[in-house]
Protein backbone atom coordinates (compact mmCIF):
# COMPACT_ATOMS: atom_id res chain seq x y z
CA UNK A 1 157.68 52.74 118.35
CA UNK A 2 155.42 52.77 121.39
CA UNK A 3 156.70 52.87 125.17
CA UNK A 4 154.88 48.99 125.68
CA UNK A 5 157.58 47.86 122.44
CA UNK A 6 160.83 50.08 124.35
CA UNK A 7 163.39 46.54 124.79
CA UNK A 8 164.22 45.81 128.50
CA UNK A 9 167.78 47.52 128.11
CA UNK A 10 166.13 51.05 126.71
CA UNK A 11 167.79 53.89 129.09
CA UNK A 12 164.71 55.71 131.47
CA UNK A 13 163.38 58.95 132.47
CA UNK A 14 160.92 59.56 134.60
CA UNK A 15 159.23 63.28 135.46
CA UNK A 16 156.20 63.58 137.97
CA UNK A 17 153.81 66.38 138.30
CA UNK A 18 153.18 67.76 140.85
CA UNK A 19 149.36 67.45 140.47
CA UNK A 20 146.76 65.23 138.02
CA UNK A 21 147.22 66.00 134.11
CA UNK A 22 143.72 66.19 132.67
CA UNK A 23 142.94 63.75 129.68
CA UNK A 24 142.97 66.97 127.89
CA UNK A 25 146.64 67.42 129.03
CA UNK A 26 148.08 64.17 128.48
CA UNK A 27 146.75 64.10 124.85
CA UNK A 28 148.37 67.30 124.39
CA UNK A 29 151.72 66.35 125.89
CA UNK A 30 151.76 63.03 124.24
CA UNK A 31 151.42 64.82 120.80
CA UNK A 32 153.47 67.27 121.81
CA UNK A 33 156.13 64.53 123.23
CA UNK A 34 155.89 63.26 120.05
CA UNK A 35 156.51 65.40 117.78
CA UNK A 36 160.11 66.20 119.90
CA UNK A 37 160.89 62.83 119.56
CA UNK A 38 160.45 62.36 116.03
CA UNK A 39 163.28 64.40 115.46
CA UNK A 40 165.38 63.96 118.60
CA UNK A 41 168.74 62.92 118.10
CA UNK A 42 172.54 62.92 119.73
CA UNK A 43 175.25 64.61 117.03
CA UNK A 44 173.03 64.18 114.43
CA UNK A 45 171.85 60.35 114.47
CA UNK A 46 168.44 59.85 115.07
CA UNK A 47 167.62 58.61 118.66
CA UNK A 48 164.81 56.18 119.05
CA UNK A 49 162.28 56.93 121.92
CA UNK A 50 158.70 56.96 123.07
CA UNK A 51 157.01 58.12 126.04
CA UNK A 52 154.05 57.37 128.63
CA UNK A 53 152.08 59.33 130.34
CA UNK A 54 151.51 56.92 133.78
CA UNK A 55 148.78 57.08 136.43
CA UNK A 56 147.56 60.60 135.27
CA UNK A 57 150.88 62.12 136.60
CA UNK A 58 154.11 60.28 135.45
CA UNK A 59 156.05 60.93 131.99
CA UNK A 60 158.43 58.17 131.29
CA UNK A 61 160.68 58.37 128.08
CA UNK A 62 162.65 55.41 127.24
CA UNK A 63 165.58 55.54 124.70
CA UNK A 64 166.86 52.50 122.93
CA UNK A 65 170.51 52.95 122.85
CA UNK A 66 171.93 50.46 121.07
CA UNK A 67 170.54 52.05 118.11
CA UNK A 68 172.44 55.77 119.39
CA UNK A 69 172.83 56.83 122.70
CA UNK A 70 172.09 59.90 124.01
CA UNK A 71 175.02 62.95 124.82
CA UNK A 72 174.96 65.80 127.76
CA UNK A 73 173.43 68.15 125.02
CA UNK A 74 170.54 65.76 123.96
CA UNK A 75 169.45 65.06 127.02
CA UNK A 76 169.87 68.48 127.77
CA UNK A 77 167.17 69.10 125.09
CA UNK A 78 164.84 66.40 126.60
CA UNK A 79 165.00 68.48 129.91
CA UNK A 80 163.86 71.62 128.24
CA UNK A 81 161.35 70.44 126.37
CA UNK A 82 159.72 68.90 129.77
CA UNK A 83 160.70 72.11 131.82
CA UNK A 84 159.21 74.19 128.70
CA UNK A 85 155.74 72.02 128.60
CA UNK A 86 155.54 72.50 132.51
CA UNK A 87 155.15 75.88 132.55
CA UNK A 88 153.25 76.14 129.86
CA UNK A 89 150.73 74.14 131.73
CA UNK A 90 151.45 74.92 135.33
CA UNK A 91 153.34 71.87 136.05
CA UNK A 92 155.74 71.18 138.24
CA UNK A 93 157.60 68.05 136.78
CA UNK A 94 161.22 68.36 138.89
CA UNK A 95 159.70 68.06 142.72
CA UNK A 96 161.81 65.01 143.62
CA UNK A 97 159.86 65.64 147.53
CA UNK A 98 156.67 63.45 146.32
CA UNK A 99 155.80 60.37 146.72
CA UNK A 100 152.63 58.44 144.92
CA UNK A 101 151.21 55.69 146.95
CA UNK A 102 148.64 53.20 147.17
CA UNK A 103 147.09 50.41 148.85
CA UNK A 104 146.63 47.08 146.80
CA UNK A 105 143.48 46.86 145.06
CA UNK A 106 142.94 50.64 145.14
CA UNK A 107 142.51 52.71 141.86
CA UNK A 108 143.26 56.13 143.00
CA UNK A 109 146.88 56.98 143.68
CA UNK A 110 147.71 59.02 146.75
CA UNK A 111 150.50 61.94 146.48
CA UNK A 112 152.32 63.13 149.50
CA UNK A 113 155.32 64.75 150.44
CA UNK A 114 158.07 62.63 151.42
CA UNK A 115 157.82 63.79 155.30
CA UNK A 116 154.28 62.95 155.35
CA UNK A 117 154.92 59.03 153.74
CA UNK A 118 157.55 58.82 156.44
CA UNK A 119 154.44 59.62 159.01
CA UNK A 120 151.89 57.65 157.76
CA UNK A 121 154.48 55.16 157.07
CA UNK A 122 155.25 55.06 161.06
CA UNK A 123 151.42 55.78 161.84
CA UNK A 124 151.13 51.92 160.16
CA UNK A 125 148.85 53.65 157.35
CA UNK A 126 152.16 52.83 154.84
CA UNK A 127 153.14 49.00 155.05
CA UNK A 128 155.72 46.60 153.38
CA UNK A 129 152.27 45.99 150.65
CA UNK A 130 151.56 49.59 150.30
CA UNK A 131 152.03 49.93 146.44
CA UNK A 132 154.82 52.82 145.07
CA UNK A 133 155.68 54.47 142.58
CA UNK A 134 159.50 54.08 142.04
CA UNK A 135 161.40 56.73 139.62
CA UNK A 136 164.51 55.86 139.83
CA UNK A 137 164.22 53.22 137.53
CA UNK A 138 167.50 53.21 135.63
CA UNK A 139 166.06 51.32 132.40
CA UNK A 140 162.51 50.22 130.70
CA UNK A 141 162.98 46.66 132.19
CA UNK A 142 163.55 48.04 135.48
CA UNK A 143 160.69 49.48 135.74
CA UNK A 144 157.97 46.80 134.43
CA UNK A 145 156.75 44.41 136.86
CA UNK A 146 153.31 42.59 137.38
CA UNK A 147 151.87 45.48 139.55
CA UNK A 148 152.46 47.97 136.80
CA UNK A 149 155.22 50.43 135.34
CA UNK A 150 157.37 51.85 137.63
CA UNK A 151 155.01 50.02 140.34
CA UNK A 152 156.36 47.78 143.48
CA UNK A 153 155.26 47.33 147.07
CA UNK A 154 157.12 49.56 149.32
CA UNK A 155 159.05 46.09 150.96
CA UNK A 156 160.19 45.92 147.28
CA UNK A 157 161.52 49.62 147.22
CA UNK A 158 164.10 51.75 148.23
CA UNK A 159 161.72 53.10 150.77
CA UNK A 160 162.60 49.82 152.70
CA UNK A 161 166.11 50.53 152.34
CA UNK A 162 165.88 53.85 153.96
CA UNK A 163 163.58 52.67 156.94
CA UNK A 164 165.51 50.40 158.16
């Protein structure tokens, strides 16, 4: 199963670097993502997963629960195999002070730390279009929508929420 066939209702997790993973490096971590999947499961039944690597920074693993659901000790495991993989590459994937950004119609995506958004934000760089990155997309239907996964304008965000 791919992360693009994951049903709407699929349970989410969602890890970002804190810098670019090289083509080299997503290859790797998608094999390598893989091959704990394949044989990740919750009191022995077989859990069925995939995972994305997103704008060159992003891991998102979706889990299809209604086939098994995941316990405190198998998502445990998914925790240390992405804490394990980031040190083996340098990678910080548990920053939760990040935010990626960009304008519509740009290709690059910005990071910055959540103090700086909140000054650009007020500087009028940031608007209610500005495009972000949301992780705390609960499930795989969440987090699809016709900017991209994960993507919405910051109106559309809990960014808005917290400006107010």
């Amino acid at each position: 199963m791919t992360f693009q066939e994951l049903p709407d209702h699929a349970r989410l997790w969602v890890h970002t670097a804190n810098r670019d993973l090289t083509a080299d490096e997503q290859q790797a971590l998608l094999g390598a993502l893989g091959q704990f999947l394949s044989g990740w499961s919750a009191h022995g039944a077989a859990l069925t997963a995939a995972g994305e690597v997103l704008y060159d920074r992003v891991l998102a693993v979706g889990l299809d629960e209604h086939r098994a659901g995941a316990t405190g000790c198998s998502i445990d495991s998914l925790v240390g195999f992405v804490r394990a993989h980031g040190v083996q590459l340098g990678v910080n994937w548990f920053d939760r002070h990040q935010v990626l950004w960009r304008q519509p119609g740009e290709a690059v995506w910005h990071s910055t730390r959540t103090s700086e958004f909140w000054a650009l934000r007020k500087a009028g760089v940031v608007n209610g279009s500005t495009e972000v990155v949301d992780p705390l997309a609960q499930t795989v239907g969440e987090a699809r929508s016709d900017r991209g996964v994960l993507v919405s304008s910051f109106d559309e965000s809990w960014h808005a929420d917290m400006w107010i």
